[in-house]
N, C-alpha and C. Protein backbone atom coordinates (compact mmCIF):
# COMPACT_ATOMS: atom_id res chain seq x y z
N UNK A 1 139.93 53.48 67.79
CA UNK A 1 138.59 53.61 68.35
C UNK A 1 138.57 54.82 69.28
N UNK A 2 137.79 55.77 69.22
CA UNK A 2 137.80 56.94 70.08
C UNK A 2 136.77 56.87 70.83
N UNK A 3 137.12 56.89 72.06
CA UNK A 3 136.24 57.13 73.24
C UNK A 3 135.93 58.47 74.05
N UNK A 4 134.83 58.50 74.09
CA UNK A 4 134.18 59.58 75.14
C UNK A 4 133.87 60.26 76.29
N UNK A 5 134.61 60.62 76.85
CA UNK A 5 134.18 60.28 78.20
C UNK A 5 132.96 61.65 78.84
N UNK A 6 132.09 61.23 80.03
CA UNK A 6 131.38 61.96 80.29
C UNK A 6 130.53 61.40 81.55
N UNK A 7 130.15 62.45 82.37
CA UNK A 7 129.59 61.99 83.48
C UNK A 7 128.33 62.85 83.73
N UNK A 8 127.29 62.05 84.16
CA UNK A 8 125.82 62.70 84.39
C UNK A 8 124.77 62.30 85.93
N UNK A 9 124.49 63.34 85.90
CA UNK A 9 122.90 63.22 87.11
C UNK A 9 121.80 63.07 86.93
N UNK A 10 121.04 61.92 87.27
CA UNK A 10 119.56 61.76 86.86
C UNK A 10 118.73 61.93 88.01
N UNK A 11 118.10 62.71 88.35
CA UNK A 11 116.96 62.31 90.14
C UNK A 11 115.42 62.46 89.38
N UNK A 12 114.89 61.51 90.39
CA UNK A 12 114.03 61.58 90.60
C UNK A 12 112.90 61.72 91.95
N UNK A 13 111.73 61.81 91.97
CA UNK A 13 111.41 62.04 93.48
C UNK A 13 110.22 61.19 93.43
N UNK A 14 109.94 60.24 94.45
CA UNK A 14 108.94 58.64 94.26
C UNK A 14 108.02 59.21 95.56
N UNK A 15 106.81 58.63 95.55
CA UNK A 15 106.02 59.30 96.79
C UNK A 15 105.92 57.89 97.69
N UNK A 16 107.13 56.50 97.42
CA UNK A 16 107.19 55.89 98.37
C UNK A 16 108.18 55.94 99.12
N UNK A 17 108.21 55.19 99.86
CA UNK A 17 109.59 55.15 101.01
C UNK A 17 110.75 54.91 100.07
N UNK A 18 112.32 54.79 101.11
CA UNK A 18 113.18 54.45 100.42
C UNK A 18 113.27 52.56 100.40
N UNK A 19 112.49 52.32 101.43
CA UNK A 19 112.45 50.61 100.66
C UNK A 19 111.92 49.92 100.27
N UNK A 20 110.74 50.77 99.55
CA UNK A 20 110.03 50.47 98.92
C UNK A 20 110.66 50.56 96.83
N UNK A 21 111.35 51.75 97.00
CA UNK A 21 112.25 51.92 95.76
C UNK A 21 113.37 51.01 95.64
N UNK A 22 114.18 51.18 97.05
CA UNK A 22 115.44 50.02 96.56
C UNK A 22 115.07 48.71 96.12
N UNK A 23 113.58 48.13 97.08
CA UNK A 23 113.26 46.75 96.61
C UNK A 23 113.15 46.87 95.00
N UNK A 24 112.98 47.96 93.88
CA UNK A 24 112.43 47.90 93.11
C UNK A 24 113.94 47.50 92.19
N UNK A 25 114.95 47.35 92.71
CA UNK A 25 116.24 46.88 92.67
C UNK A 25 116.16 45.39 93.03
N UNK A 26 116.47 45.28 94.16
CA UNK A 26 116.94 44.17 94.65
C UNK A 26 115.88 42.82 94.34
N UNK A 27 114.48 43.07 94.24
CA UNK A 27 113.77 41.85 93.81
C UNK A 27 113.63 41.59 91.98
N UNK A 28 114.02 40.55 91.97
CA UNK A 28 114.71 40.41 90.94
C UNK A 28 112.59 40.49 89.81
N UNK A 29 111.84 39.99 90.27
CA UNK A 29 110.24 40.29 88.87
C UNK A 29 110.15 41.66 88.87
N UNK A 30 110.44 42.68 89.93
CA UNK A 30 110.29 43.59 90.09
C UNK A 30 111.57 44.57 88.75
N UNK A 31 112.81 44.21 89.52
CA UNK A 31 113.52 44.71 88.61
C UNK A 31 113.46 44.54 86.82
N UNK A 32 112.75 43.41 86.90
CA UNK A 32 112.69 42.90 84.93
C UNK A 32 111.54 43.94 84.44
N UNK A 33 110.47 43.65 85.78
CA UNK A 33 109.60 44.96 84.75
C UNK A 33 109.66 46.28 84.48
N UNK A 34 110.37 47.03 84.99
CA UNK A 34 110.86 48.37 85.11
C UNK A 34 112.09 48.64 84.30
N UNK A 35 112.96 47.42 84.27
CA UNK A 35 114.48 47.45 83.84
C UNK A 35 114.33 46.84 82.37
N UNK A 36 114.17 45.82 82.42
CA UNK A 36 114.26 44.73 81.14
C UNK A 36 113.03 44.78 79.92
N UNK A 37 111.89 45.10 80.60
CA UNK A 37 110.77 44.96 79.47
C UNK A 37 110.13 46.71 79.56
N UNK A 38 109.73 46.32 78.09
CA UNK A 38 109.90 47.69 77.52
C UNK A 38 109.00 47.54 76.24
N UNK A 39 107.93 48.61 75.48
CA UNK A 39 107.98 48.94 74.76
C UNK A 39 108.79 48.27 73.23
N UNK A 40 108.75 48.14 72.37
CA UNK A 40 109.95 48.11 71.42
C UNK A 40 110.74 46.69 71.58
N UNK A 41 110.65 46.22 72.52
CA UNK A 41 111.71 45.36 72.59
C UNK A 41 111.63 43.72 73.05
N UNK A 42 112.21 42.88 72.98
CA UNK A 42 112.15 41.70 73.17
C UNK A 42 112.91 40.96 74.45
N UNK A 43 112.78 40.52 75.80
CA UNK A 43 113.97 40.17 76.80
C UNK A 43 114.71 39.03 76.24
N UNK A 44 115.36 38.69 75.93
CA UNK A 44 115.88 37.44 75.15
C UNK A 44 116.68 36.91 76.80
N UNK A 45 117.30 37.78 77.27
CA UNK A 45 118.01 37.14 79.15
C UNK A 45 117.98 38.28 80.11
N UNK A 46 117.86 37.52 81.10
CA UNK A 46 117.16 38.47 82.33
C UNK A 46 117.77 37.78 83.70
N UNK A 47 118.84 37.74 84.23
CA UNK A 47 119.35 37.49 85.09
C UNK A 47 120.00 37.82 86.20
N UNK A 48 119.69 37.96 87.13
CA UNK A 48 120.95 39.00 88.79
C UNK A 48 120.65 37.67 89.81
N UNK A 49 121.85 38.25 90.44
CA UNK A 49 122.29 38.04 91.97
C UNK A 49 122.60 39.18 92.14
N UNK A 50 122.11 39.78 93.11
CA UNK A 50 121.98 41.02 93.83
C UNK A 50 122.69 40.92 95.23
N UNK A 51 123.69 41.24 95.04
CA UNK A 51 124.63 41.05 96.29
C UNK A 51 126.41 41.80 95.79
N UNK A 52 126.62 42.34 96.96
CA UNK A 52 128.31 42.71 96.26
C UNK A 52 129.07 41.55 95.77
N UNK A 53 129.61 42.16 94.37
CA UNK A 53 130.03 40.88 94.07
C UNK A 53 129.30 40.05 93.21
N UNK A 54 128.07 40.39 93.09
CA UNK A 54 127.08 39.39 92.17
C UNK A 54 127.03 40.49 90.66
N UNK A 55 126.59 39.52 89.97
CA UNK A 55 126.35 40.31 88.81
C UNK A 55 124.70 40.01 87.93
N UNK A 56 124.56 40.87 87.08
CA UNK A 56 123.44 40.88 86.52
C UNK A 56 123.30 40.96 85.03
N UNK A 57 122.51 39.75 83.94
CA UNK A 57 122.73 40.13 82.47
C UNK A 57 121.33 40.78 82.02
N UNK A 58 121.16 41.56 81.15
CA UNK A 58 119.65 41.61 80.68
C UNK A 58 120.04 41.70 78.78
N UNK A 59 119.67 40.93 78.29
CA UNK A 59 119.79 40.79 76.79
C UNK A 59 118.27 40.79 76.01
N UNK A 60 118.55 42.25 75.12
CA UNK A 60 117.08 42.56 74.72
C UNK A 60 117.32 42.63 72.98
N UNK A 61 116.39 41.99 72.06
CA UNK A 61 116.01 42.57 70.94
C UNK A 61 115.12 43.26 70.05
N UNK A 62 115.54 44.47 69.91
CA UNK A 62 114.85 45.43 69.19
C UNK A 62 113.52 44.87 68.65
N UNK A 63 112.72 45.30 68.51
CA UNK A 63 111.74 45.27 67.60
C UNK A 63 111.23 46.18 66.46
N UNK A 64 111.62 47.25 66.67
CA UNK A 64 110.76 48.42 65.88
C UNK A 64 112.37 49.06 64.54
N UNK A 65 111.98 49.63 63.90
CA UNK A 65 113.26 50.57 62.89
C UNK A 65 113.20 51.58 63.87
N UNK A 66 114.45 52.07 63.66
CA UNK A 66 115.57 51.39 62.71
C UNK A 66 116.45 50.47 63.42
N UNK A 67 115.87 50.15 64.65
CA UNK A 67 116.95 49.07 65.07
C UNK A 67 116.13 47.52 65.06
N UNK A 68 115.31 47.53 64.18
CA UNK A 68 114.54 45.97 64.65
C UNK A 68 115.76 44.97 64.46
N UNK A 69 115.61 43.88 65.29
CA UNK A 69 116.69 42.83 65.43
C UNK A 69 118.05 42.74 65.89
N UNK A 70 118.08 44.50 66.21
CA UNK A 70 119.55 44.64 66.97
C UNK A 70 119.52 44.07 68.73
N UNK A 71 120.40 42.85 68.83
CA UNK A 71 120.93 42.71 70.40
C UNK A 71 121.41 43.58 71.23
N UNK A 72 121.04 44.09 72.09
CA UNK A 72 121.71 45.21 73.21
C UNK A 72 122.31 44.30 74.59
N UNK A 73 123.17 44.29 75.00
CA UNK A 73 123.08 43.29 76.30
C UNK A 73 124.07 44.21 77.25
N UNK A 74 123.33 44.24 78.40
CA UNK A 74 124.07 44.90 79.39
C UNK A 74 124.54 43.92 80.64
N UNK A 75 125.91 43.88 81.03
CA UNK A 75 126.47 43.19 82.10
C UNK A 75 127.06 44.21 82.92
N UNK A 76 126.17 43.46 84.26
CA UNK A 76 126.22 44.52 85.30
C UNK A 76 127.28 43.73 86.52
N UNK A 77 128.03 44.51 87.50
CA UNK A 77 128.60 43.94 88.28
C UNK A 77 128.75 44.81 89.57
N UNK A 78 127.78 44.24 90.99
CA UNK A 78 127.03 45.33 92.06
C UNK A 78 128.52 45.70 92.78
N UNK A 79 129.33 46.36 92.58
CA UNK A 79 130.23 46.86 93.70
C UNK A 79 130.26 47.14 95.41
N UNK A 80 128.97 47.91 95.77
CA UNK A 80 128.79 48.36 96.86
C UNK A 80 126.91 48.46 97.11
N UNK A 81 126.75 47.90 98.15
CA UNK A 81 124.91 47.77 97.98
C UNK A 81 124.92 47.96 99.60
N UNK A 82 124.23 49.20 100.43
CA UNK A 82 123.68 49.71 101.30
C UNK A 82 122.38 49.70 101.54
N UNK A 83 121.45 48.73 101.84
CA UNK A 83 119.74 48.76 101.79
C UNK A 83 119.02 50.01 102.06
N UNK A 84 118.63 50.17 100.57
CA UNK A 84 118.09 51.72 101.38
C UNK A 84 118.66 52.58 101.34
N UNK A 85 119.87 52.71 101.24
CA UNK A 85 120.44 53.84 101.31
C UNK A 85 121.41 54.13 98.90
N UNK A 86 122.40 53.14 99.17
CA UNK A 86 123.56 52.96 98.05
C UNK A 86 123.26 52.00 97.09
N UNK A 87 123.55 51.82 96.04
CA UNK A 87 123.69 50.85 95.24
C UNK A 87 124.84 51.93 94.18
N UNK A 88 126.22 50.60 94.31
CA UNK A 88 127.20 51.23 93.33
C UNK A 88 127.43 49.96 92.38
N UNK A 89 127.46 50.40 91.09
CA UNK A 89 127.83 49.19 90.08
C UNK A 89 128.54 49.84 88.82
N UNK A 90 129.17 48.27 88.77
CA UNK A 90 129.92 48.76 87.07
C UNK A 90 129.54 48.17 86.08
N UNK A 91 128.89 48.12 84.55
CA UNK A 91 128.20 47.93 83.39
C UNK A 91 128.83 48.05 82.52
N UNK A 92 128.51 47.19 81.66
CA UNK A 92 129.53 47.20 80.37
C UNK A 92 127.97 46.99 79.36
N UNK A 93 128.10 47.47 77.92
CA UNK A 93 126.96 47.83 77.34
C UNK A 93 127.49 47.00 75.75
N UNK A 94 126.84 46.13 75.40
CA UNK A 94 127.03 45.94 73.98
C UNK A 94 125.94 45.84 73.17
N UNK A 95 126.39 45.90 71.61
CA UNK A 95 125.45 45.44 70.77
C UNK A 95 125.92 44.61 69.85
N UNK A 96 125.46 43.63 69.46
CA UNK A 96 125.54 42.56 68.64
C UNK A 96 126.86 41.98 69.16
N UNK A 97 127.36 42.24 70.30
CA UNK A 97 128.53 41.33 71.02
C UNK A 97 129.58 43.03 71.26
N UNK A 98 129.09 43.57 70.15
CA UNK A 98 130.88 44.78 69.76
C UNK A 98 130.62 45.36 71.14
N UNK A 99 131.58 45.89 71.87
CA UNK A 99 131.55 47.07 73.19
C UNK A 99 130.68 48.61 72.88
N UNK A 100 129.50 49.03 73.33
CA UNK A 100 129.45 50.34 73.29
C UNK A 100 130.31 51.56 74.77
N UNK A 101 130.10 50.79 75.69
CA UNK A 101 130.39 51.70 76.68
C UNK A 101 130.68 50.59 78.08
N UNK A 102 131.15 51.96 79.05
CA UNK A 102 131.85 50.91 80.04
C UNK A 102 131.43 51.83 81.11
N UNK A 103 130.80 51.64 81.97
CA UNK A 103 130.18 52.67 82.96
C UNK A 103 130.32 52.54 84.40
N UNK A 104 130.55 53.32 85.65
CA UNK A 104 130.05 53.34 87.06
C UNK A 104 129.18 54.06 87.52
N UNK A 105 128.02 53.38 87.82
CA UNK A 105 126.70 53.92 88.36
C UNK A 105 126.21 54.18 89.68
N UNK A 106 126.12 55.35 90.34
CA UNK A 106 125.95 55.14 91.63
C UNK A 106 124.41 55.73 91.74
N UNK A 107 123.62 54.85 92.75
CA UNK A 107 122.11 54.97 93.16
C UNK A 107 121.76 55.39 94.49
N UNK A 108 121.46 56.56 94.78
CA UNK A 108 121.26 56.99 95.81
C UNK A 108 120.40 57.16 96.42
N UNK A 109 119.55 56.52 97.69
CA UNK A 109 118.12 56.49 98.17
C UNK A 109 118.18 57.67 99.25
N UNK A 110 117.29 58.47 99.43
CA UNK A 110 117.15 59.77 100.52
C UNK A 110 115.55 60.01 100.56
N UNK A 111 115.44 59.79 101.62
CA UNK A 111 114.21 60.31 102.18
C UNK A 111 113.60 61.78 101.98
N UNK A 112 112.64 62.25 101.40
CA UNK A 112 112.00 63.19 100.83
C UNK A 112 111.20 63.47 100.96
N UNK A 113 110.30 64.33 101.42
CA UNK A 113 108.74 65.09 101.52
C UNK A 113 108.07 63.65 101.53
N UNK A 114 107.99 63.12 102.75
CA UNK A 114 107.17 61.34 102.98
C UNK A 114 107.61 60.11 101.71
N UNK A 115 108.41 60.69 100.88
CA UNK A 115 108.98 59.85 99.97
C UNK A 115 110.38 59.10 99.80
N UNK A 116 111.01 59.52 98.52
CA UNK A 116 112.31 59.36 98.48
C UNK A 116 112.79 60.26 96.89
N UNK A 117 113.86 60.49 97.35
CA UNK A 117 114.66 61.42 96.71
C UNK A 117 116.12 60.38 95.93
N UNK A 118 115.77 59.85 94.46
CA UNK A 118 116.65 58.89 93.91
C UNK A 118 117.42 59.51 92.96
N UNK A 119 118.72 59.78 93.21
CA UNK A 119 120.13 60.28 92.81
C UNK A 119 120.58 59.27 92.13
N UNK A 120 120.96 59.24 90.75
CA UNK A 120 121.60 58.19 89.79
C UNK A 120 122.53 59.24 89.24
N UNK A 121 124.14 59.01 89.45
CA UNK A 121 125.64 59.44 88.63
C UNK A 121 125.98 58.74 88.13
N UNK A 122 126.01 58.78 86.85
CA UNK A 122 126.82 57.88 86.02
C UNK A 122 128.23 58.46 85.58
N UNK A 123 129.32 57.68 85.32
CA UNK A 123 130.61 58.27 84.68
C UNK A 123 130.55 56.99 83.94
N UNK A 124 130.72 57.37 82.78
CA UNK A 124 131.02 56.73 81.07
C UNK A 124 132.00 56.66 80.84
N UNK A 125 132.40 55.84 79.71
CA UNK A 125 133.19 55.84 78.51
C UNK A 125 132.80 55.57 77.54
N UNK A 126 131.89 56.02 76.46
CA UNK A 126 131.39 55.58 75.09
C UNK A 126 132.34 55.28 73.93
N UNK A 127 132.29 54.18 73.11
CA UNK A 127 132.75 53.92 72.81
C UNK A 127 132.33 54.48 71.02
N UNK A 128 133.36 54.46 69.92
CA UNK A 128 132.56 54.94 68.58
C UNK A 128 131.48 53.87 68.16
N UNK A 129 130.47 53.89 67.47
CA UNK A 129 129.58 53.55 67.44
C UNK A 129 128.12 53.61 68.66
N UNK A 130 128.44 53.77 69.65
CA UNK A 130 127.45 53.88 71.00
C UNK A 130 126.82 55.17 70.49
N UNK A 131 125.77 54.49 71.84
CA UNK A 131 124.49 55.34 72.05
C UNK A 131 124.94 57.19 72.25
N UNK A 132 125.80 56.98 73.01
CA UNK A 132 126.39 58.60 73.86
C UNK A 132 125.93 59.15 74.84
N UNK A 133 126.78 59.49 76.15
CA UNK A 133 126.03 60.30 76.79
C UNK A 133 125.03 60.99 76.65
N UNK A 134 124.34 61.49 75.79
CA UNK A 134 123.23 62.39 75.98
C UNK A 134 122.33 61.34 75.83
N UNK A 135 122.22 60.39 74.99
CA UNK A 135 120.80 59.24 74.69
C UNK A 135 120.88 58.60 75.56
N UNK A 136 122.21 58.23 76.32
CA UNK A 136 122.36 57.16 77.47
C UNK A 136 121.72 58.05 79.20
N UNK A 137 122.01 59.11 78.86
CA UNK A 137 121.38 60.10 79.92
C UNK A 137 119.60 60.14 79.27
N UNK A 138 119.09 60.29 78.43
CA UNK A 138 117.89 60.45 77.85
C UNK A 138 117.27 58.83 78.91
N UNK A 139 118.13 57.67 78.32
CA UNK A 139 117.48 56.07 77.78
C UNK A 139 117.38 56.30 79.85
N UNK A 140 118.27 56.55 80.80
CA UNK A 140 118.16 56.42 82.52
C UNK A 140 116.67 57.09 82.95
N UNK A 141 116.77 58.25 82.02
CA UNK A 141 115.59 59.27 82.81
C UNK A 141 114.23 58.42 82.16
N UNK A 142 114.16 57.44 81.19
CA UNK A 142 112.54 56.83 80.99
C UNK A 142 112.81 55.63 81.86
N UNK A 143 114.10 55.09 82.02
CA UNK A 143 114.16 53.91 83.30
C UNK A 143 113.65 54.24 84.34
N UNK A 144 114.30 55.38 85.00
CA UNK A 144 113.65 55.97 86.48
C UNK A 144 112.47 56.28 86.28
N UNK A 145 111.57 56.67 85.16
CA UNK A 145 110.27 56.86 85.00
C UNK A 145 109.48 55.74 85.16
N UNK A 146 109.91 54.51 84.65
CA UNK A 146 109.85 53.35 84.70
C UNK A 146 109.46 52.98 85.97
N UNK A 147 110.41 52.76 86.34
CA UNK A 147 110.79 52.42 88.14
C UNK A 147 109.69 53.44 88.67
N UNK A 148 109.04 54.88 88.52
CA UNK A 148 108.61 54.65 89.11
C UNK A 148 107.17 54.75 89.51
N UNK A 149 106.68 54.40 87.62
CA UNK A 149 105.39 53.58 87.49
C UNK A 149 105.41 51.99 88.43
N UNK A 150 106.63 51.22 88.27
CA UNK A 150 106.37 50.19 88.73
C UNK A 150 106.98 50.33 90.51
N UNK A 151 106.83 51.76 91.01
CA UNK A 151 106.40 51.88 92.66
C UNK A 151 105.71 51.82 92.96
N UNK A 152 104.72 52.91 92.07
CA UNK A 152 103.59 53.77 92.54
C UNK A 152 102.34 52.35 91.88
N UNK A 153 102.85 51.42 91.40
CA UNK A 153 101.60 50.27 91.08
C UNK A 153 100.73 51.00 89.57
């Protein structure tokens, strides 16, 4: 099995505060709509404890070709959580159970022109068959877009 490795930067810039964005983390209706539901897809599980140490599942199925009916499930596990400021976690990514990737994500909140300034690094390992860094860097930047339709209301 050959793996990939690769590491990326996603920012974005929100015209709310920074705790107004992290909540968009830490409260868990908040996080499903931005994170979990989507376009295309089905939540089949939607679960966190948001705390170091806690972990989080979200299990979605495809709807549309060419992936209709494919399972994606991501298990998340919060390493380091600073209110407002950090959120560090590690993710493991599958489909239909097989491993695509194995990731550490760090989330960075900074205050910005009356806003906030949100820094997401990821370092990967893709696995053969996975998405890949570049789609997995593509699939963050419509999340943070996401996130931050569901700031701005």
């Amino acid at each position: 099995m050959a793996v990939a490795h690769a590491s990326f930067t996603v920012s974005r810039t929100y015209t709310k505060s920074p705790a107004v964005v992290f909540r968009a983390f830490s409260d868990p209706a908040r996080k499903r709509r931005w994170f979990a539901e989507g376009e295309g897809s089905t939540v089949e599980d939607f679960t966190t404890d948001f705390r170091v140490g806690g972990s989080e599942r979200t299990s979605f199925r495809m709807a549309e070709p060419p992936m209709a009916g494919t399972v994606i499930t991501n298990d998340t596990v919060f390493m380091d959580i600073v209110p407002d400021q950090r959120i560090v976690l590690t993710y493991s990514m599958s489909i239909h159970g097989a491993p695509m990737s194995v990731s550490l994500a760090t989330f960075q909140f900074e205050p910005a022109d009356g806003g906030t300034r949100l820094t997401m690094t990821e370092q990967g390992c893709f696995f053969d068959n996975a998405d890949g860094p570049v789609m997995r860097e593509e699939g963050w930047g419509e999340l943070l877009d996401a996130l931050g339709r569901e700031v701005t209301g």
